[in-house]
C-alpha atoms as a PDB file:
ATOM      1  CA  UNK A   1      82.470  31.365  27.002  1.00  0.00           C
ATOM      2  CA  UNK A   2      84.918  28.387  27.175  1.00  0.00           C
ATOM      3  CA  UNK A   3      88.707  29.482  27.123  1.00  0.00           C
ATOM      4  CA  UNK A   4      90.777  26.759  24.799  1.00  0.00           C
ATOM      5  CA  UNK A   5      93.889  27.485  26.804  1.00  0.00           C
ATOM      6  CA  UNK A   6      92.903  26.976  30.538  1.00  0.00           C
ATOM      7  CA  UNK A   7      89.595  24.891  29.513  1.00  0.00           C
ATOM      8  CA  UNK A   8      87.810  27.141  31.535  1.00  0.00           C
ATOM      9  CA  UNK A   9      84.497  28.643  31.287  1.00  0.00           C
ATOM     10  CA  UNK A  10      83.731  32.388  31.234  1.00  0.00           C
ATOM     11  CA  UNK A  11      79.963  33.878  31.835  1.00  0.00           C
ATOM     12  CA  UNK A  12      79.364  36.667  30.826  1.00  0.00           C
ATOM     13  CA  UNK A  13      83.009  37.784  29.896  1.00  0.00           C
ATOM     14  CA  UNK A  14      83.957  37.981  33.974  1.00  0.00           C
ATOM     15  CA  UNK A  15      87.000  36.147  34.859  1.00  0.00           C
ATOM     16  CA  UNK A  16      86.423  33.294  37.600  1.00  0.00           C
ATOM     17  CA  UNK A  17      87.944  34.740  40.629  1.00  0.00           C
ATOM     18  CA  UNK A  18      85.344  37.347  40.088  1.00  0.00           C
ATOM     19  CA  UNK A  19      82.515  35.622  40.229  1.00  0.00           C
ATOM     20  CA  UNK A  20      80.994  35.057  43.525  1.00  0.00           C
ATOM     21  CA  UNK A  21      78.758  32.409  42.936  1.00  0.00           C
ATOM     22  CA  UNK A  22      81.379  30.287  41.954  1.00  0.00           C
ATOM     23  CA  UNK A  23      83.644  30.546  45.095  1.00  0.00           C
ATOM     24  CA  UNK A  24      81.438  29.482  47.012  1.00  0.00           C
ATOM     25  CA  UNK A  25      79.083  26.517  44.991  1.00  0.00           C
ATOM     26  CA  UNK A  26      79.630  25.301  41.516  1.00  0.00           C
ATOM     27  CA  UNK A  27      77.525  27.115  39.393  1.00  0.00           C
ATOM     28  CA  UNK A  28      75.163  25.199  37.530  1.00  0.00           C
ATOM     29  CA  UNK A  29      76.152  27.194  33.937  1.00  0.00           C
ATOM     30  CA  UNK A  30      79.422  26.449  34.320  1.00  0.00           C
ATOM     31  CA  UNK A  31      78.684  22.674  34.714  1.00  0.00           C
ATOM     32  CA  UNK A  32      76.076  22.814  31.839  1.00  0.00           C
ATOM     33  CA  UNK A  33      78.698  24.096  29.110  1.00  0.00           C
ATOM     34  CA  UNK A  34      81.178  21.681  30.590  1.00  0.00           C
ATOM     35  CA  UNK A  35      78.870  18.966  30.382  1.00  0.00           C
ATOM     36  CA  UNK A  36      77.700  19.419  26.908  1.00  0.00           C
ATOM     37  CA  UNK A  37      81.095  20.716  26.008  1.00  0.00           C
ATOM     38  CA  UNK A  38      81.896  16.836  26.270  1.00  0.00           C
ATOM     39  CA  UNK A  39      79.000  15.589  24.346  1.00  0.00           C
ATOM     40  CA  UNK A  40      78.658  19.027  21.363  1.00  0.00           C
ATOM     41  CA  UNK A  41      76.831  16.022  19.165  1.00  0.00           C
ATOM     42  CA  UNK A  42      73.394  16.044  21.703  1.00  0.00           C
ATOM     43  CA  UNK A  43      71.945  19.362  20.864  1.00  0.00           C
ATOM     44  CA  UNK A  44      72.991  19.162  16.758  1.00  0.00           C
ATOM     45  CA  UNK A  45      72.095  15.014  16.694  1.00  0.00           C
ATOM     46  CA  UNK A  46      68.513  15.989  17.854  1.00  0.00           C
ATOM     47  CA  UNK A  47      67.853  19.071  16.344  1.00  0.00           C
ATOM     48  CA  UNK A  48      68.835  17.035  13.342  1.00  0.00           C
ATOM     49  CA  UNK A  49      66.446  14.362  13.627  1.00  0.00           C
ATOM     50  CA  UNK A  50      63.865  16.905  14.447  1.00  0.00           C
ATOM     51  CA  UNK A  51      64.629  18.494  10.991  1.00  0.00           C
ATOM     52  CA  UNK A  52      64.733  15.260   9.530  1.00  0.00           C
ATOM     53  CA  UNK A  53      61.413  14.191  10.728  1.00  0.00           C
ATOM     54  CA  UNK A  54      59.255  16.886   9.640  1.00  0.00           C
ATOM     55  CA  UNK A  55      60.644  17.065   6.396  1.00  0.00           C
ATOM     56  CA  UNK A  56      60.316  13.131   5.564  1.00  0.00           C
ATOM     57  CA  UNK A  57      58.763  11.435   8.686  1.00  0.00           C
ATOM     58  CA  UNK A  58      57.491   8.172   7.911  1.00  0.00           C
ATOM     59  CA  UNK A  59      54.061   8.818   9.131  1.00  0.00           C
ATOM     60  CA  UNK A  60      53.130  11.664   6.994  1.00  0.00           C
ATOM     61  CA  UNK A  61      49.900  11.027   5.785  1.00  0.00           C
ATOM     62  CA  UNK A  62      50.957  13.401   2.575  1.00  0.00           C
ATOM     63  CA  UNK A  63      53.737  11.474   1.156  1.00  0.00           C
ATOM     64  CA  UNK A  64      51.096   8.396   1.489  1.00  0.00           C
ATOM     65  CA  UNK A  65      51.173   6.552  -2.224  1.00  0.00           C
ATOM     66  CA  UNK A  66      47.904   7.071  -3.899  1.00  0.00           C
ATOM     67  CA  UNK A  67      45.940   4.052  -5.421  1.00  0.00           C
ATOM     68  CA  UNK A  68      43.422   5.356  -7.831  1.00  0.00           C
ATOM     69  CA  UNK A  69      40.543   3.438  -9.285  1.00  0.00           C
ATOM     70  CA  UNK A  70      41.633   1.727 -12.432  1.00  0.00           C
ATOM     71  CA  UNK A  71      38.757   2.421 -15.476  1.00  0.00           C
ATOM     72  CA  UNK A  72      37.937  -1.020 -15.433  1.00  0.00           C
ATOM     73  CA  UNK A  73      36.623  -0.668 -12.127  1.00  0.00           C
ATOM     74  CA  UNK A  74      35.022   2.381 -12.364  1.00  0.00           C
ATOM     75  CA  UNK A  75      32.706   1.132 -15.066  1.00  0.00           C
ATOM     76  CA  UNK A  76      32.039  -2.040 -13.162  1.00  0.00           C
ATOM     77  CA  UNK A  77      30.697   0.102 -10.335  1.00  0.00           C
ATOM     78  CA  UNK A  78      28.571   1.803 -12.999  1.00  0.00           C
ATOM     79  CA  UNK A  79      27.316  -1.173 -14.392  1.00  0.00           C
ATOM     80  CA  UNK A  80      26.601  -2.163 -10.670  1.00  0.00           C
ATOM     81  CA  UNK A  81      24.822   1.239 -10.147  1.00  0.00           C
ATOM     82  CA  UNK A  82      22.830   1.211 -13.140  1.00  0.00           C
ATOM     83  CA  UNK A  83      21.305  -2.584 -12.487  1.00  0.00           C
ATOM     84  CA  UNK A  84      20.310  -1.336  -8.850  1.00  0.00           C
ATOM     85  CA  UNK A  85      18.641   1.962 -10.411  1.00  0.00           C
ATOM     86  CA  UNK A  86      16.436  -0.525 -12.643  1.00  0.00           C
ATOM     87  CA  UNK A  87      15.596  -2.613  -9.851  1.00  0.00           C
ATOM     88  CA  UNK A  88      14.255   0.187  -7.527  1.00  0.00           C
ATOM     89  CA  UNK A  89      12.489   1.841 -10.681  1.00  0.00           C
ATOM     90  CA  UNK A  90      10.455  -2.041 -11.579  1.00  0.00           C
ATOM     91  CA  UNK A  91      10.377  -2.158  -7.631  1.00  0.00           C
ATOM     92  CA  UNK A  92       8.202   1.282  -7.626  1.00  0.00           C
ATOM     93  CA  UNK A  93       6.199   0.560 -10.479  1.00  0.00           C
ATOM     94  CA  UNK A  94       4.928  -2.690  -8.942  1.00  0.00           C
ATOM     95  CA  UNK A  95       4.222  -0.899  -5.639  1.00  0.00           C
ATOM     96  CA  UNK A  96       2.260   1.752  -7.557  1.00  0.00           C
ATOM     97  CA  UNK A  97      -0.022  -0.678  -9.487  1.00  0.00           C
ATOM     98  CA  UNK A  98      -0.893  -2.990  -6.315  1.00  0.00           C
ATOM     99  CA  UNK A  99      -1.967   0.254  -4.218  1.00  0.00           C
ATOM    100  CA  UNK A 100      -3.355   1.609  -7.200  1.00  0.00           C
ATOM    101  CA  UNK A 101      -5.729  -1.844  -7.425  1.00  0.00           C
ATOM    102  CA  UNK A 102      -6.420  -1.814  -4.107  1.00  0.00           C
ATOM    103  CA  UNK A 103      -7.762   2.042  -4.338  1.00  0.00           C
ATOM    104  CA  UNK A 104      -9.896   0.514  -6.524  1.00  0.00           C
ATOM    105  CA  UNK A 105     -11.442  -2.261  -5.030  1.00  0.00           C
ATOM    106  CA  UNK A 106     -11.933   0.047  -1.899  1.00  0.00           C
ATOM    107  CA  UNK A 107     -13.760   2.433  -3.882  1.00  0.00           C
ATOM    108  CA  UNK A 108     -15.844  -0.626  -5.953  1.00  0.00           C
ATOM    109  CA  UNK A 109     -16.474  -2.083  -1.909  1.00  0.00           C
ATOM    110  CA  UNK A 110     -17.751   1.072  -1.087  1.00  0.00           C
ATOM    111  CA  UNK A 111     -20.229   1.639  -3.815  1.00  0.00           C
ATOM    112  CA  UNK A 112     -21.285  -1.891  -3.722  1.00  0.00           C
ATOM    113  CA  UNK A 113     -21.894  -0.933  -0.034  1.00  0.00           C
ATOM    114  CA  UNK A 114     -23.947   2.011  -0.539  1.00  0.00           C
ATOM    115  CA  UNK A 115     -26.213   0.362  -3.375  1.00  0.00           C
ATOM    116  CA  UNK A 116     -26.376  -3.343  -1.724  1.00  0.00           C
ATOM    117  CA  UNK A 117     -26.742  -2.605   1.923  1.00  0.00           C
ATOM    118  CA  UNK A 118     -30.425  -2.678   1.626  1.00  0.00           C
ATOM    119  CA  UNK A 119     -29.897  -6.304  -0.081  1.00  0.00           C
ATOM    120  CA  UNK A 120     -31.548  -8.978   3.155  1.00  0.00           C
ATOM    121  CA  UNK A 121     -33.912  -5.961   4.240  1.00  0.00           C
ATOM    122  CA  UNK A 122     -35.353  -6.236   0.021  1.00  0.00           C
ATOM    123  CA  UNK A 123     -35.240  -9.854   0.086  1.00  0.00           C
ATOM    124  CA  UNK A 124     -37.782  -9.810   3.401  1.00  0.00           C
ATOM    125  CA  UNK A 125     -39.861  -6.829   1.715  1.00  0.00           C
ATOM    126  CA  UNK A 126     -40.714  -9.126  -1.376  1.00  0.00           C
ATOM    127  CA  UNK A 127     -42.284 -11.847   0.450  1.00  0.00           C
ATOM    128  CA  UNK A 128     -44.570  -9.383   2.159  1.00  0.00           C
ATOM    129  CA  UNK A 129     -45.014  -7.840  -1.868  1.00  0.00           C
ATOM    130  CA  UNK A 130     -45.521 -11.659  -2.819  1.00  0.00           C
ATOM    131  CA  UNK A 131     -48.264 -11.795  -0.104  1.00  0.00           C
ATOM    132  CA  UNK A 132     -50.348  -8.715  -0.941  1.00  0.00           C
ATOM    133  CA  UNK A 133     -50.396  -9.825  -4.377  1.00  0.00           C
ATOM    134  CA  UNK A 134     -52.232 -12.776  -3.683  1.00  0.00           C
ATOM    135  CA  UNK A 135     -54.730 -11.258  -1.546  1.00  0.00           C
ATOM    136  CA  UNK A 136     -55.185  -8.717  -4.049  1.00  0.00           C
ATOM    137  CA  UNK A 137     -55.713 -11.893  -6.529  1.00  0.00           C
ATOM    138  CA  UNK A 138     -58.337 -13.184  -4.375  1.00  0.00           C
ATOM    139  CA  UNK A 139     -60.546  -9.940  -3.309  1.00  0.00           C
ATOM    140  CA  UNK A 140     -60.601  -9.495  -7.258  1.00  0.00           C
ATOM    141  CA  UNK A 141     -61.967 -13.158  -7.863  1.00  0.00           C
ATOM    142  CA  UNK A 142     -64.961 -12.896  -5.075  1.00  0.00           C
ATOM    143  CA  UNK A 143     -65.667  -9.173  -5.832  1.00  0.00           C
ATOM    144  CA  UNK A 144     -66.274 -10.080  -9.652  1.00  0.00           C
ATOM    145  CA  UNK A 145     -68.850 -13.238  -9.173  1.00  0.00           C
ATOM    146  CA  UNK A 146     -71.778 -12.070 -11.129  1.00  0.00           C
ATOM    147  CA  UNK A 147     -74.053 -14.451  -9.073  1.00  0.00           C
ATOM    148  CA  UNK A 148     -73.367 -12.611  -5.700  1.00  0.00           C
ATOM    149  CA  UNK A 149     -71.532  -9.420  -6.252  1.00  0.00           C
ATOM    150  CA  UNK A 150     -69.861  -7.626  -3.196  1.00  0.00           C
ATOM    151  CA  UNK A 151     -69.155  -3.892  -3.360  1.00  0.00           C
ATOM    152  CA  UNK A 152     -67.288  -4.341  -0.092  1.00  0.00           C
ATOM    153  CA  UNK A 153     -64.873  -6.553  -1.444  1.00  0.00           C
ATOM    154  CA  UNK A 154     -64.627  -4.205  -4.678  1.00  0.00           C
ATOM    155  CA  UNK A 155     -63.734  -2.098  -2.480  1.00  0.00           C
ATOM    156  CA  UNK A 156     -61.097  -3.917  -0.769  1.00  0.00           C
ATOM    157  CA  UNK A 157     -59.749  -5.102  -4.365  1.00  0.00           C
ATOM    158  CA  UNK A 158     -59.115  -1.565  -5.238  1.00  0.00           C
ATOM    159  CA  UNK A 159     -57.234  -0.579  -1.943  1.00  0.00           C
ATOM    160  CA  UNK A 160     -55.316  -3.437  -2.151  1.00  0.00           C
ATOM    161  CA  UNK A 161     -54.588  -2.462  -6.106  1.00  0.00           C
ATOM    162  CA  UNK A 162     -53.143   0.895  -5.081  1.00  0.00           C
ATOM    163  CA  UNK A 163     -51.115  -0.530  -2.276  1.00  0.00           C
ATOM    164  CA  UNK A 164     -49.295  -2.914  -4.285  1.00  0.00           C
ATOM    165  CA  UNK A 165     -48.795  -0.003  -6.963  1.00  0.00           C
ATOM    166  CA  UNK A 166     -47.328   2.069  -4.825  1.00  0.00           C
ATOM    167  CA  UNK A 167     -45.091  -0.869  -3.329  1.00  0.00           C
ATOM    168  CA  UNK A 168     -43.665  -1.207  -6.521  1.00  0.00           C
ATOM    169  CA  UNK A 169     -43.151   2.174  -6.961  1.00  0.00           C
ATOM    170  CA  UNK A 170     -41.283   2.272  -4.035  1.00  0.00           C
ATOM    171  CA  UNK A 171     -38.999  -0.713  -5.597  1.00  0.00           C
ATOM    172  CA  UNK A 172     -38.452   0.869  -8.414  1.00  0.00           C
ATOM    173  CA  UNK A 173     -37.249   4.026  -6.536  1.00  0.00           C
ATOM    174  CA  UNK A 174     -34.640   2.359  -4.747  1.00  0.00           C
ATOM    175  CA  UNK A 175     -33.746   0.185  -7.734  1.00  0.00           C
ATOM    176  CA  UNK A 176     -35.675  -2.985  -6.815  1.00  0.00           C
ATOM    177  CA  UNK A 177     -37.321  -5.046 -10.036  1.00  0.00           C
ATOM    178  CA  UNK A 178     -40.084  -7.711 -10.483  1.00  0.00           C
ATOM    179  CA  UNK A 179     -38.538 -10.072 -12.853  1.00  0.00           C
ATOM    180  CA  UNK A 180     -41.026 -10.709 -16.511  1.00  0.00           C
ATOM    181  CA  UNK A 181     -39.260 -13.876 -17.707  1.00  0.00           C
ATOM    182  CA  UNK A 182     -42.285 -15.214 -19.278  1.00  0.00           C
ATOM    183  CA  UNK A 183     -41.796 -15.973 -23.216  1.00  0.00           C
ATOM    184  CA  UNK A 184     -37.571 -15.175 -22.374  1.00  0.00           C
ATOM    185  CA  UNK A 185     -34.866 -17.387 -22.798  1.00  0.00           C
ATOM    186  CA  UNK A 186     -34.247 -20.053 -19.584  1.00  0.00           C
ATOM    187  CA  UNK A 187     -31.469 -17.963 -17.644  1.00  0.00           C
ATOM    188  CA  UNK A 188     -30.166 -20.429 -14.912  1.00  0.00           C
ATOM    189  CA  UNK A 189     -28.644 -16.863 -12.768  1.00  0.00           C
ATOM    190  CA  UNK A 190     -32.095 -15.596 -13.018  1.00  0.00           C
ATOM    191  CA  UNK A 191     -34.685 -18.780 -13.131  1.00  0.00           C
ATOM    192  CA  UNK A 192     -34.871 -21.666 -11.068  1.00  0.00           C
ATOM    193  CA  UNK A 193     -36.622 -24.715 -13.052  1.00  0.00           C
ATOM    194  CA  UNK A 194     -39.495 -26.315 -11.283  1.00  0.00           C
ATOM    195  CA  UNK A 195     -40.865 -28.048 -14.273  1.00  0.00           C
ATOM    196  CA  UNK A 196     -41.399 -28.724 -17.714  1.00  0.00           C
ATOM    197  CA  UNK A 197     -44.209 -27.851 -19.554  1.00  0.00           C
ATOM    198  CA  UNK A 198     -45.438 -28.740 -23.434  1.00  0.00           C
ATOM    199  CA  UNK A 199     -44.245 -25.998 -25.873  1.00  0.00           C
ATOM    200  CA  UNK A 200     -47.674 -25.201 -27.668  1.00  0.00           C
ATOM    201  CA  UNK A 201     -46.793 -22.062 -29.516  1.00  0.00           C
ATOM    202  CA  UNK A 202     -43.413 -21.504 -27.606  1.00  0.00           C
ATOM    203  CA  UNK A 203     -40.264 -22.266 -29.216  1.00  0.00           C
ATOM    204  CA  UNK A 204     -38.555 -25.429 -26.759  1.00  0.00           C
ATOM    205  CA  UNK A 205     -36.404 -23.616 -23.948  1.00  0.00           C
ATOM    206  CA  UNK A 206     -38.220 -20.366 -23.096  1.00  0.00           C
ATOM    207  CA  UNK A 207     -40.411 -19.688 -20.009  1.00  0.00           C
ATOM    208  CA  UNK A 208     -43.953 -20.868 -20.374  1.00  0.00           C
ATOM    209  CA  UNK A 209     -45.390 -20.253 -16.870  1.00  0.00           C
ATOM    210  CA  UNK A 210     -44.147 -18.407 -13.137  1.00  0.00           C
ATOM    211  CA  UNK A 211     -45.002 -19.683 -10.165  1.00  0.00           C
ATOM    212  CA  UNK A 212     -43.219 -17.096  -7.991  1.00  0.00           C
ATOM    213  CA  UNK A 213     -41.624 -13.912  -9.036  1.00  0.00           C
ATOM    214  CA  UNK A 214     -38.406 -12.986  -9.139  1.00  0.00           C
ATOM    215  CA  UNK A 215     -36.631  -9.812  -8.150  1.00  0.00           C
ATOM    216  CA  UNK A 216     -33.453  -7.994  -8.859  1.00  0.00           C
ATOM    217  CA  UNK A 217     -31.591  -5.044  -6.735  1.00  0.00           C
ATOM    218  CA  UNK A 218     -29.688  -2.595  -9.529  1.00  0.00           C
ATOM    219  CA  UNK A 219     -28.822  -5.444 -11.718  1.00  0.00           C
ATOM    220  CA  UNK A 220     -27.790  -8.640  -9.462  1.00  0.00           C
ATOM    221  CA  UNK A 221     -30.611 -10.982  -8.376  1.00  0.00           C
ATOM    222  CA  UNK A 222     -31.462 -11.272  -5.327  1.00  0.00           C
ATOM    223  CA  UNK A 223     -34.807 -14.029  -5.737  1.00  0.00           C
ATOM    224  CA  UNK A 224     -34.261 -16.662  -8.427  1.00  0.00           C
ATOM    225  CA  UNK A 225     -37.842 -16.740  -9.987  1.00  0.00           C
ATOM    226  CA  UNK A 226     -39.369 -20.026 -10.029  1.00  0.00           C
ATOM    227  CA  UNK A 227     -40.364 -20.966 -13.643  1.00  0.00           C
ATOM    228  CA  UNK A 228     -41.737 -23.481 -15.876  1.00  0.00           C
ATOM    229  CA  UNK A 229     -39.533 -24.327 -18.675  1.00  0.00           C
ATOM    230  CA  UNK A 230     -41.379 -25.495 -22.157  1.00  0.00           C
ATOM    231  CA  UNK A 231     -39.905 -28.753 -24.014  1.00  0.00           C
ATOM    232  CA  UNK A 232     -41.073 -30.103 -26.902  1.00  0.00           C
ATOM    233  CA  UNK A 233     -44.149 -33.088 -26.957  1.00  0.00           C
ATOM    234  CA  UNK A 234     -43.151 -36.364 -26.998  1.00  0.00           C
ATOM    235  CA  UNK A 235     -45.549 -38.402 -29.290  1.00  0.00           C
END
């Protein structure tokens, strides 16, 4: 406590000459309230600013002025949102058709796979089919000669008969056909012209005579039959 009349300070309510500590050192209280008993404005000037500053400090994110979206922008961004939504939806629907074709082509490759693989191997097999034919042909002339029959080559004739039935039972099985374009329309994706014949008793443009067959694996050709096309007589 600081006496007004002797400007002396007090601790504790003991008088000074009672106070041992400060006979023999100055005591560091007493120098304290002295000191600040010159300057009484440092503990109120900071406790005000401290006061000050937490009620109104200028970096108080609360009392930060607000800046709302105005309406005009708000519907711009929804205009902006609504375009992109359209985009990604056409975007999606373009994906989903392409993969969508190309499940389809995978599965038509496939099937095409499974019923054309046996295409070349068919293509070989005919020749050997055209082949056996002809002998067959031939046996059949020689065995029927009424001036020197031949039961042998009867014989052969009707092995040779049952072989090329069966062979074309076996075609048929596995979807292979002989081509009968004979009195038909000319089809150039199934015939092959070789020449032209007089139409007697064929209408000009059909297929008067075959000189080798023609053959087709489920549907698609695979031999162009070689045909003679009938036109009509020049006088």
């Amino acid at each position: 406590m600081i006496d007004p009349r002797t400007n002396s300070v007090h601790l504790c309510d003991i008088e000074p000459e009672q106070c041992s500590l400060a006979k023999e050192e100055e005591c560091f209280m007493v120098q304290a309230c002295l000191y600040f008993r010159g300057c009484p404005c440092a503990f109120s000037t900071a406790a005000q600013q401290r006061s000050t500053g937490d009620e109104c400090g200028p970096e108080d994110p609360s009392e930060e002025p607000k800046h709302p979206l105005s309406d005009c922008a708000l519907e711009h961004k929804a205009i902006k949102l609504e375009e992109q939504v359209r985009d990604l939806t056409e975007r999606y629907r373009r994906a989903l058709a392409d993969s969508e074709n190309v499940r389809r082509r995978t599965q038509k490759f496939v099937e095409d796979a499974k019923l054309f693989g046996i295409q070349s191997f068919c293509r070989d097999l005919v020749e050997v089919a055209d082949i056996l034919e002809k002998t067959a042909e031939s046996a059949a002339g020689h065995a029927e000669e009424p001036s020197d029959p031949n039961p042998t080559l009867k014989k052969i004739y009707e092995g040779l008969s049952l072989i090329e039935a069966k062979l074309q039972s076996v075609f048929a099985k596995h979807g292979l056909q002989k081509m009968n374009p004979v009195g038909g329309r000319y089809d150039p994706y199934d015939h092959e012209i070789i020449c032209h014949v007089p139409a007697e008793g064929m209408q000009p443009g059909t297929v008067a005579l075959v000189t080798q067959d023609g053959y087709k694996l489920h549907g698609r050709t695979i031999r162009h039959a070689l045909v003679g096309v009938a036109v009509e007589a020049q006088e």
